[in-house]
N, C-alpha and C. Protein backbone atom coordinates (compact mmCIF):
# COMPACT_ATOMS: atom_id res chain seq x y z
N UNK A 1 11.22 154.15 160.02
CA UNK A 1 11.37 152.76 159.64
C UNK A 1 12.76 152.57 159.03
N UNK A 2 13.37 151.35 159.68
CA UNK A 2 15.04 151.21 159.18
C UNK A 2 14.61 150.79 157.33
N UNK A 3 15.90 151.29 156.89
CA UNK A 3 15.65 151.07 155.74
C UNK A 3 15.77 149.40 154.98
N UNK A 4 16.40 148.24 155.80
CA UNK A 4 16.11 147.13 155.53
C UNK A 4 14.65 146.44 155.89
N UNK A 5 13.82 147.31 156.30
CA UNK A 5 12.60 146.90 156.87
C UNK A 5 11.89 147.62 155.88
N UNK A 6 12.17 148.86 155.02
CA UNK A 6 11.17 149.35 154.28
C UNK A 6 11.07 148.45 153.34
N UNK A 7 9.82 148.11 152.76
CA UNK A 7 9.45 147.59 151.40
C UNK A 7 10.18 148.35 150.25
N UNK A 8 9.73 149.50 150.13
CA UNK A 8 9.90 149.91 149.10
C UNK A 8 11.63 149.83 148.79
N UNK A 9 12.14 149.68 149.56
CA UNK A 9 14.07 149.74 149.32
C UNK A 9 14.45 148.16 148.34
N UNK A 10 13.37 147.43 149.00
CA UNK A 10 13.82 146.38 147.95
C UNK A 10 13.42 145.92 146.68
N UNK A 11 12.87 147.03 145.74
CA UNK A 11 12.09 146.87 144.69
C UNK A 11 12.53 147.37 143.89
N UNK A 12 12.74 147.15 142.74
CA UNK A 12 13.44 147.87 141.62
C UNK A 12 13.90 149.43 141.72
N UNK A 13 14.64 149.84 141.44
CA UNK A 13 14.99 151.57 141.22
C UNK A 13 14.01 151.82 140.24
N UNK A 14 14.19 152.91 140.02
CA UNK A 14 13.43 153.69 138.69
C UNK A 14 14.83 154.23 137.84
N UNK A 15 14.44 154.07 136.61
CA UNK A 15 15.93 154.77 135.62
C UNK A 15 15.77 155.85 136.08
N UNK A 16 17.59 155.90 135.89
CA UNK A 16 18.04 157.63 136.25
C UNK A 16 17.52 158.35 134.89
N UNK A 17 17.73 159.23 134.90
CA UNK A 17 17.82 160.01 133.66
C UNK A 17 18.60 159.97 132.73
N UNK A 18 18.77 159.85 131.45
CA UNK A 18 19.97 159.53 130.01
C UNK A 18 20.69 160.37 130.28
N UNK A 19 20.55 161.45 130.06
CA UNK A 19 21.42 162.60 130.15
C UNK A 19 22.32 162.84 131.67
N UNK A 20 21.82 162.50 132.54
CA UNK A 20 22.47 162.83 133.85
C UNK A 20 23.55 161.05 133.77
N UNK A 21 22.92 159.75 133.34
CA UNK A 21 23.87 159.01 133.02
C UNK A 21 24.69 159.14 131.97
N UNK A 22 24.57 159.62 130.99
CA UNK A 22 25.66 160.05 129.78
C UNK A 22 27.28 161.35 130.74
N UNK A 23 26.63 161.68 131.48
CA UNK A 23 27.24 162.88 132.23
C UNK A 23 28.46 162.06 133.09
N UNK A 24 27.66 160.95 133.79
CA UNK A 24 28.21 160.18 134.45
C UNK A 24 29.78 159.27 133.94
N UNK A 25 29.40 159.10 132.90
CA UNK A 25 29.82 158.12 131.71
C UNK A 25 31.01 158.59 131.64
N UNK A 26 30.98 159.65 130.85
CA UNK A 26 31.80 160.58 130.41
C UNK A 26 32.83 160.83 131.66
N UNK A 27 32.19 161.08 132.84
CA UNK A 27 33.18 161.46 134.22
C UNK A 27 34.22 159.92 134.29
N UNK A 28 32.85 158.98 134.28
CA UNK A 28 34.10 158.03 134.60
C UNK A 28 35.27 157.29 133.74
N UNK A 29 34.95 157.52 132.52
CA UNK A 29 35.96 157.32 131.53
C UNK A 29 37.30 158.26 131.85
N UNK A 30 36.58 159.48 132.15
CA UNK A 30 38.30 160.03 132.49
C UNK A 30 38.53 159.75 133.38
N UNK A 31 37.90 159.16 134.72
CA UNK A 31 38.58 159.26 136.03
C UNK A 31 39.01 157.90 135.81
N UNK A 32 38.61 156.95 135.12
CA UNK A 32 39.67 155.20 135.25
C UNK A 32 40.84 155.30 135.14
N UNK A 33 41.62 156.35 134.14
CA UNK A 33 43.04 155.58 134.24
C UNK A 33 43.36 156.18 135.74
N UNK A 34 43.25 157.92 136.19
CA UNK A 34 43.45 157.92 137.88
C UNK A 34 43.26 157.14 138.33
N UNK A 35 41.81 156.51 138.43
CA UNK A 35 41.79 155.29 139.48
C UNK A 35 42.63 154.00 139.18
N UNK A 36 42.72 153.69 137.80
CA UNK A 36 43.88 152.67 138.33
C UNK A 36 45.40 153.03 138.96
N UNK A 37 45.56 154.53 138.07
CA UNK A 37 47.55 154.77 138.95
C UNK A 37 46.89 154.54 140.02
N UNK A 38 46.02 154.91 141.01
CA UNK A 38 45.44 155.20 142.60
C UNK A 38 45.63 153.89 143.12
N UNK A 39 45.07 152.71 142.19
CA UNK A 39 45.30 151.42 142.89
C UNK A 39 46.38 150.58 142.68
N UNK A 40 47.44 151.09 141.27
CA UNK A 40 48.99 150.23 141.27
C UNK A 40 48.87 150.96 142.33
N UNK A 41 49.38 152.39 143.11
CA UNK A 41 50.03 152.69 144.07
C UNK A 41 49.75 151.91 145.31
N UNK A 42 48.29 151.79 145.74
CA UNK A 42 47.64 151.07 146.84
C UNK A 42 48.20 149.94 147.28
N UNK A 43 48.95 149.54 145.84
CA UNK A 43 49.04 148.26 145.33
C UNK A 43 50.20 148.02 146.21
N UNK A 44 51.08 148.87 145.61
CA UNK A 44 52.66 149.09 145.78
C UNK A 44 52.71 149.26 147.18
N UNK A 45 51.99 150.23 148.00
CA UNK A 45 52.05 150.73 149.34
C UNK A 45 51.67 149.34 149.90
N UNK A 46 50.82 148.70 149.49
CA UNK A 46 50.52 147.72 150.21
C UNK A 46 51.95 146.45 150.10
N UNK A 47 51.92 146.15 149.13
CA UNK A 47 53.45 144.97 149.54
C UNK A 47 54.44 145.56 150.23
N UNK A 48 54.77 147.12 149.81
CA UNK A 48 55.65 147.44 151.39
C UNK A 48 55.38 147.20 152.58
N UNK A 49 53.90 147.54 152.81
CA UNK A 49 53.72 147.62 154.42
C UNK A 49 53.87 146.26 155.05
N UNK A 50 52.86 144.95 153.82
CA UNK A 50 53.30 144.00 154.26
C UNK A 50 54.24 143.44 154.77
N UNK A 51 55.30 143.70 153.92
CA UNK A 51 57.35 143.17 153.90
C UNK A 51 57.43 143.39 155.42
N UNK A 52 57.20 145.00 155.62
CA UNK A 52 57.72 145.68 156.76
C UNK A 52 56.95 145.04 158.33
N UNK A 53 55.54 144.88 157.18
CA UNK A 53 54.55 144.35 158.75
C UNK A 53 54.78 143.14 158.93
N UNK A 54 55.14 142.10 158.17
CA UNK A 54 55.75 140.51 158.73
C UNK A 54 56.90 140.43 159.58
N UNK A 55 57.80 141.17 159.56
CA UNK A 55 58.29 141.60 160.59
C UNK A 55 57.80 141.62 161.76
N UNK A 56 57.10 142.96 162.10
CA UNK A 56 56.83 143.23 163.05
C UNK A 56 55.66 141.74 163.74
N UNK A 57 54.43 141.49 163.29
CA UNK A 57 53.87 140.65 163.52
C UNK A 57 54.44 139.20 163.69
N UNK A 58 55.49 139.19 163.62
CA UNK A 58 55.96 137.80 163.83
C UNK A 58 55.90 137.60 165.51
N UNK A 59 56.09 138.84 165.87
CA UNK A 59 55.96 139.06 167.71
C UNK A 59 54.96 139.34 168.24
N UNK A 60 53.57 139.83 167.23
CA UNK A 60 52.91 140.34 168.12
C UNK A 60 51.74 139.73 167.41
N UNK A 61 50.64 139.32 168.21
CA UNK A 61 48.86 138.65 167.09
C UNK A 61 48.18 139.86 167.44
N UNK A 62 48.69 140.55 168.60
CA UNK A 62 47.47 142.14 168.26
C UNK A 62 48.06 143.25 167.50
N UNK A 63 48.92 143.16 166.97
CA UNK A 63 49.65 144.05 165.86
C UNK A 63 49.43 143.40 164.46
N UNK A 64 49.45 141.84 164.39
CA UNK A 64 48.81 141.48 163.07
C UNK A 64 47.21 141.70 162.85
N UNK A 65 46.58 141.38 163.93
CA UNK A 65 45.23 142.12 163.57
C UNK A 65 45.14 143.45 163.33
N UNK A 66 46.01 144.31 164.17
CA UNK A 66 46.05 145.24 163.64
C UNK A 66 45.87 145.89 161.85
N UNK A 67 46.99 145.26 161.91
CA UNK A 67 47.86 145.13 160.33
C UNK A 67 46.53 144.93 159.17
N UNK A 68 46.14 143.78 159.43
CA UNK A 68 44.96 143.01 158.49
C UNK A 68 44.04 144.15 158.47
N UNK A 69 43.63 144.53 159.50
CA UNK A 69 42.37 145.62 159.60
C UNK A 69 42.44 147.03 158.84
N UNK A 70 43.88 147.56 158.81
CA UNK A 70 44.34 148.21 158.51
C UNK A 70 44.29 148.42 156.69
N UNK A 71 44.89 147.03 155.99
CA UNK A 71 45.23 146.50 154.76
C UNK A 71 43.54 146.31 154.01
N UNK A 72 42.98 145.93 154.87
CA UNK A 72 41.49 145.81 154.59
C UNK A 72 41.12 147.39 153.99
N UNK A 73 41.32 148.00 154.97
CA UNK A 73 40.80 149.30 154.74
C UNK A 73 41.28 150.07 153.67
N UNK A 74 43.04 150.03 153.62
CA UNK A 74 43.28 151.10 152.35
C UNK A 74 42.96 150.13 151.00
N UNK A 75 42.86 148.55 150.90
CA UNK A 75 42.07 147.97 149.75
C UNK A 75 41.22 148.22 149.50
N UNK A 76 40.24 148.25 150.20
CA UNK A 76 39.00 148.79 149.77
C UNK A 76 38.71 150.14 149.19
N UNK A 77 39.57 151.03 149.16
CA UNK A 77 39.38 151.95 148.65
C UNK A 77 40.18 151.85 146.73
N UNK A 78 40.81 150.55 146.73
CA UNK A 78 40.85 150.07 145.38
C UNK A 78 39.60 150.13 144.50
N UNK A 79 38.31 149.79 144.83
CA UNK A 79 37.13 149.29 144.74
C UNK A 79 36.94 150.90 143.57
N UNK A 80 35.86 150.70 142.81
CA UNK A 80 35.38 152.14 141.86
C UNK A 80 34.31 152.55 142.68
N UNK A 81 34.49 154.07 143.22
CA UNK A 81 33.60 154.51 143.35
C UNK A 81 31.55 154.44 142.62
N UNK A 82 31.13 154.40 143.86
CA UNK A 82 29.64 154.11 143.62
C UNK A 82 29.49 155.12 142.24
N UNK A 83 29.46 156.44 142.09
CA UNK A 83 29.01 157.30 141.38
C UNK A 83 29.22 157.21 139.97
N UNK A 84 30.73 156.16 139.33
CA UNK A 84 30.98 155.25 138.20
C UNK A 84 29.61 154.57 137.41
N UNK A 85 29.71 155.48 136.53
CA UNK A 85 28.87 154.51 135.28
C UNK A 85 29.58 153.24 134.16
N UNK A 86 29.63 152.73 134.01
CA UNK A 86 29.95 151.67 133.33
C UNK A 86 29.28 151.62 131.95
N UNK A 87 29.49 151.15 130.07
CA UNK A 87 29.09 151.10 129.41
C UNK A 87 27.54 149.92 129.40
N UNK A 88 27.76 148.99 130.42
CA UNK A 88 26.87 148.32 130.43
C UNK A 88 25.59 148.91 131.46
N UNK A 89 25.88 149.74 131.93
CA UNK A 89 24.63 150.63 133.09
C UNK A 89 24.27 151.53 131.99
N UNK A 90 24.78 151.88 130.81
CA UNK A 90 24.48 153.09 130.25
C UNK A 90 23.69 152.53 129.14
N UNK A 91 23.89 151.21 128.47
CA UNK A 91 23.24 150.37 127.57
C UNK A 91 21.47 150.36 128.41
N UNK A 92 21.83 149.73 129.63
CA UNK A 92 20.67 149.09 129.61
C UNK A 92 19.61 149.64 130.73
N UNK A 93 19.94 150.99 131.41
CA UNK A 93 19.21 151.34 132.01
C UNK A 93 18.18 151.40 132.35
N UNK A 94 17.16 150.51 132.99
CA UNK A 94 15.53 150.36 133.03
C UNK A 94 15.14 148.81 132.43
N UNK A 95 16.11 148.56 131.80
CA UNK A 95 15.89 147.38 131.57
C UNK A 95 15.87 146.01 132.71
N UNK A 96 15.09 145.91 132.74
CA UNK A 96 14.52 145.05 134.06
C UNK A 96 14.73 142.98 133.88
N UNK A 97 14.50 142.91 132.31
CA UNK A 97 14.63 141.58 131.86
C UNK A 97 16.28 141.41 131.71
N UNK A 98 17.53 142.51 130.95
CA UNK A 98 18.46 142.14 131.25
C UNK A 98 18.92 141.93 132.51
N UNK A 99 18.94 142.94 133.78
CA UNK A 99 19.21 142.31 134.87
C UNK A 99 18.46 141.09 135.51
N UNK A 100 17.62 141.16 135.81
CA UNK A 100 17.19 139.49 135.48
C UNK A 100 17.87 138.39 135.32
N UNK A 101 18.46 138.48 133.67
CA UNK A 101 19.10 137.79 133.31
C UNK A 101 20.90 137.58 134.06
N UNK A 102 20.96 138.83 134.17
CA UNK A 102 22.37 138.87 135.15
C UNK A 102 22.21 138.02 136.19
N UNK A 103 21.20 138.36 137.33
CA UNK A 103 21.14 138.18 138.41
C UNK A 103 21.28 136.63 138.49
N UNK A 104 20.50 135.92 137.58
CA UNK A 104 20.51 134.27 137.49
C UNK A 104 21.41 133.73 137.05
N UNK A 105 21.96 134.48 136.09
CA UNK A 105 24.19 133.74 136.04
C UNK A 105 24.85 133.91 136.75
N UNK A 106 24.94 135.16 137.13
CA UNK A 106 25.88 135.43 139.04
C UNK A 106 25.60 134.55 139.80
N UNK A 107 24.17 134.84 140.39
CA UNK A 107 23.72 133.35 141.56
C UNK A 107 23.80 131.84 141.01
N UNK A 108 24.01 131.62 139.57
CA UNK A 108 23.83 129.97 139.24
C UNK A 108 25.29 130.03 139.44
N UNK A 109 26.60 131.13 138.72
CA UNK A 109 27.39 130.96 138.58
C UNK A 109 28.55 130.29 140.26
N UNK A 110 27.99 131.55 140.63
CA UNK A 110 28.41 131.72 142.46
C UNK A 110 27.98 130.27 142.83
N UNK A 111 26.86 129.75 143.24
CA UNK A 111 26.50 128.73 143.17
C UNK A 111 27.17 127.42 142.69
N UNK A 112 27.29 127.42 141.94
CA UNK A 112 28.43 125.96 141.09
C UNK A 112 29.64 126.28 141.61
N UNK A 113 30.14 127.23 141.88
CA UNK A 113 31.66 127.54 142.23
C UNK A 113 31.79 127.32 143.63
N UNK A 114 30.76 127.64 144.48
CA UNK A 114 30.85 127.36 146.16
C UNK A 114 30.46 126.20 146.56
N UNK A 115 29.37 125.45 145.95
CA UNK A 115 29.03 124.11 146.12
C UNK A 115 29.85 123.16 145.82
N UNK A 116 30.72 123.14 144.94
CA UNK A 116 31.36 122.06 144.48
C UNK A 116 32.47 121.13 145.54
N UNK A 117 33.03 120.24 145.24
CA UNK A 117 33.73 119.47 146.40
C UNK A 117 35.18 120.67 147.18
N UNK A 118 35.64 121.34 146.12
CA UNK A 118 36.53 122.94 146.53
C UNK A 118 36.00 123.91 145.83
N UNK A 119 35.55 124.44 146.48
CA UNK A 119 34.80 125.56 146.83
C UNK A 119 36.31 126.66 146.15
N UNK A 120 35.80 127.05 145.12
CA UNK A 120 37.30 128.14 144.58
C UNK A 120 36.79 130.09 144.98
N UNK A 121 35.57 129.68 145.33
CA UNK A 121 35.36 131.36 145.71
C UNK A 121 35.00 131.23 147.36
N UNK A 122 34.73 132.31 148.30
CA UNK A 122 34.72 132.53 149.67
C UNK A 122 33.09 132.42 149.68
N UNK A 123 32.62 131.83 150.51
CA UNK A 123 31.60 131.39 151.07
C UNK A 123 30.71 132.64 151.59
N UNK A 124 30.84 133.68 151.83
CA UNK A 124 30.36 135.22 151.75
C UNK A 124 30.55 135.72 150.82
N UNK A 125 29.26 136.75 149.70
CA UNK A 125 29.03 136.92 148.74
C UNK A 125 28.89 138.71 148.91
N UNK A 126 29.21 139.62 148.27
CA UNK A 126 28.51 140.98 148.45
C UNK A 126 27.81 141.18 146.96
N UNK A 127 26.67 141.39 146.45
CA UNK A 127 26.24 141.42 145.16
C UNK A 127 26.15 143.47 145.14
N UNK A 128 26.78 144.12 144.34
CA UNK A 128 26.92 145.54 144.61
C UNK A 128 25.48 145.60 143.66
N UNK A 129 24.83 147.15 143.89
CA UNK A 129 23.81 147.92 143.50
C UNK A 129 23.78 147.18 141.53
N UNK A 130 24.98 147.88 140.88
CA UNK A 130 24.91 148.14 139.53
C UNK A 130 24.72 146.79 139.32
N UNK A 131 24.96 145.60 140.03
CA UNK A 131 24.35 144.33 139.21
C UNK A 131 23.01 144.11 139.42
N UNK A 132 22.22 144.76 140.12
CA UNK A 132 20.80 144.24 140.19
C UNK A 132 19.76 145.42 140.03
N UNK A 133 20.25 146.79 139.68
CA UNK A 133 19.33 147.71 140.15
C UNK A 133 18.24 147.93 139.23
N UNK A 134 18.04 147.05 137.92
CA UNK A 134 16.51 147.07 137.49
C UNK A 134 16.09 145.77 138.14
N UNK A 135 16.51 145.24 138.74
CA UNK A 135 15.63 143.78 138.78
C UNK A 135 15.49 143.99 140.67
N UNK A 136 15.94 144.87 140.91
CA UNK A 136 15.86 144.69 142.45
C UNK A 136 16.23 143.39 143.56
N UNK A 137 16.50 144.22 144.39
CA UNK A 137 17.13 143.29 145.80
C UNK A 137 16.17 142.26 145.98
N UNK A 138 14.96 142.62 146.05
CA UNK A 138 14.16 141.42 146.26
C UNK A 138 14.25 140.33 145.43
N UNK A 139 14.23 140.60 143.74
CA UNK A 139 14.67 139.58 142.84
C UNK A 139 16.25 138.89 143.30
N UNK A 140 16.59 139.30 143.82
CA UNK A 140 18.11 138.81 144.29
C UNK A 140 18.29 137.79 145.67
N UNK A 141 17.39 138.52 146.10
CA UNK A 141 17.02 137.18 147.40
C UNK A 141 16.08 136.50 147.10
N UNK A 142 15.43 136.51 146.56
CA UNK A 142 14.17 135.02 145.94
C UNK A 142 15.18 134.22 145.13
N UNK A 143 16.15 134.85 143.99
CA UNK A 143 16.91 133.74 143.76
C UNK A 143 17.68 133.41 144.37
N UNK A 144 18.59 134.22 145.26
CA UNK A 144 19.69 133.29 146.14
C UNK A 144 18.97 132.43 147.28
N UNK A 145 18.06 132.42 147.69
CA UNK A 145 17.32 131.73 148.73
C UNK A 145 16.81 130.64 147.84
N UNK A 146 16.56 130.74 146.74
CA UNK A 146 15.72 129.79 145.97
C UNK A 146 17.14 128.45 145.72
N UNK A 147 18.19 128.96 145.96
CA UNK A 147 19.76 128.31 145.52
C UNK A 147 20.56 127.90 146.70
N UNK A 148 19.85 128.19 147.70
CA UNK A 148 20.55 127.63 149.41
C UNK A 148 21.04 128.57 150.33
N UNK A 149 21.35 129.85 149.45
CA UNK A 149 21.82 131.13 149.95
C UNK A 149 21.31 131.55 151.20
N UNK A 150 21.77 131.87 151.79
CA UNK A 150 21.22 133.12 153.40
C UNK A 150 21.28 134.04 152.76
N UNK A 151 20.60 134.94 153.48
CA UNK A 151 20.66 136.51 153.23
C UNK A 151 21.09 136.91 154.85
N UNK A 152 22.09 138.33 154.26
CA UNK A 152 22.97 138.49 155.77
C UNK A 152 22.27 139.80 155.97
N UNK A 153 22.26 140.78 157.00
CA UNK A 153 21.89 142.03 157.28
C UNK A 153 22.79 142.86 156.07
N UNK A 154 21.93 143.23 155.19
CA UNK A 154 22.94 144.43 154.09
C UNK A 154 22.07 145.88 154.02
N UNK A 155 22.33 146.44 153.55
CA UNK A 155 21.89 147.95 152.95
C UNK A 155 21.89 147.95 151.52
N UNK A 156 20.33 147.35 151.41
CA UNK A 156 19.97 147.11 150.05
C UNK A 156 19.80 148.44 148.99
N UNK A 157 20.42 149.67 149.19
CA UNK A 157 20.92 150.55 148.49
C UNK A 157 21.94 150.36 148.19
N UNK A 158 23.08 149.76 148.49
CA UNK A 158 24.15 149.39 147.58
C UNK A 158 24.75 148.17 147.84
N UNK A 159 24.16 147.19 148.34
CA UNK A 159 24.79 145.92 147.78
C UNK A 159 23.57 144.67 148.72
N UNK A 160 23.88 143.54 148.43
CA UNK A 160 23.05 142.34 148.84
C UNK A 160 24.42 141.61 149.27
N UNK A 161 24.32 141.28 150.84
CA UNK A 161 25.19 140.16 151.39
C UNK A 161 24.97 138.63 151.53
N UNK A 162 25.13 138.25 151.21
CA UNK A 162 25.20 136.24 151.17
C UNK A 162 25.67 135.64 151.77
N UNK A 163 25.34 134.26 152.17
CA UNK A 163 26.51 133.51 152.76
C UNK A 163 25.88 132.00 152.47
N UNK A 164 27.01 131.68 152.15
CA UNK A 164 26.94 129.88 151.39
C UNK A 164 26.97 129.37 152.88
N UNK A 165 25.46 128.54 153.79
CA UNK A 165 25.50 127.79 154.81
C UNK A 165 26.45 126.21 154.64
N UNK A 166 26.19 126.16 153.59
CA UNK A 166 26.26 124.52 153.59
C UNK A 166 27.58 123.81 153.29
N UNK A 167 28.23 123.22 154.56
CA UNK A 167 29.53 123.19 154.06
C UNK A 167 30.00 121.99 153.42
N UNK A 168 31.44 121.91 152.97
CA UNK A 168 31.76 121.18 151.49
C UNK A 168 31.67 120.16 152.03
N UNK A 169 31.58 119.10 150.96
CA UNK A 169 31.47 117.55 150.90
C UNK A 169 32.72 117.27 152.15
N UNK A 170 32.22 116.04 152.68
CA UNK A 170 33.38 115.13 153.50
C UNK A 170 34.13 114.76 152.01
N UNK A 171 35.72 115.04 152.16
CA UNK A 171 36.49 114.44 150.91
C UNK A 171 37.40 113.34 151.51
N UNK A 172 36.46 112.34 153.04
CA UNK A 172 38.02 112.05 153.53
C UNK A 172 37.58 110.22 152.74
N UNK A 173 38.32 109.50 152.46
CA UNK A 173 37.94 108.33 151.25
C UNK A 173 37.38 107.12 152.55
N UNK A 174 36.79 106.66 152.19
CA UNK A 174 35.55 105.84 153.13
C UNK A 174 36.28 104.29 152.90
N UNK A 175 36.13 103.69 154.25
CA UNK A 175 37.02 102.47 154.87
C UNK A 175 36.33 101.07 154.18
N UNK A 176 35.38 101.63 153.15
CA UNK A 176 34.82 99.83 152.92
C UNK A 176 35.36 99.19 152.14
């Protein structure tokens, strides 16, 4: 059975263990400042390639897709590794009512920000694991569905995909 079809994938985790998250903790406190030099550099590599790739793409649209696909990829590895504990995963582990509470300011928040007449965030949403994993994926799509949300094909082991259907107000000013 695919794992977006199992039940059980979309139901709360069970807490890890204190000690194996304290372990965690500890790893990722030292590994942040690496990971940020890792991403100024990403950073840096990336406005070069750009400079260099506007250039080139000025001649070519299958070399700028290229390019984009490319830029996509070493960004994303900006992103913190999954295995990162955070002080707030380490607070509240098992706690099922604080995420909860998360889950309904993200989606109200996301929500007010995409609905509005300009829309200031992207209309596709990825909600990662550590924001929902006591309250579960399923709590995450009952509220984003409950808020207008789609739910897209994701791998509800590490993240919930979205997408805002409904598009923005007509802003063009009316002839009466």
């Amino acid at each position: 059975m695919p794992y977006h079809e199992d039940p059980g994938a979309w139901e709360p985790l069970p807490a890890r263990p204190r000690a194996r998250l304290v372990r965690r903790f500890a790893a990722s406190v030292a590994y942040r400042p690496v990971h940020w030099l890792l991403a100024l550099l990403i950073w840096v590599f990336a406005l070069g390639f750009a400079s260099l790739a506007e250039i080139v793409t000025t001649f070519s649209s299958r070399a700028e897709e290229g390019a984009g696909r490319f830029l996509d990829r070493v960004t994303a590895r900006a992103a913190l590794p999954g295995w990162c504990v955070g002080l707030r995963e380490l607070k509240h582990e098992g706690d099922a009512g604080y995420y909860r509470t998360l889950v309904d300011t993200a989606v109200g928040r996301r929500t007010a920000q995409v609905s509005g007449p300009r829309p200031t965030v992207p209309r596709e949403w990825r909600i990662p694991l550590r924001d929902y994993r006591s309250a579960g994926a399923r709590y995450v799509a009952d509220r984003a569905l409950a808020q207008g949300w789609q739910l897209r094909p994701s791998d509800v082991r590490r993240e919930v995909n979205l997408y805002w259907p409904h598009p923005a107000p007509d802003r063009t000013p009316s002839g009466d």
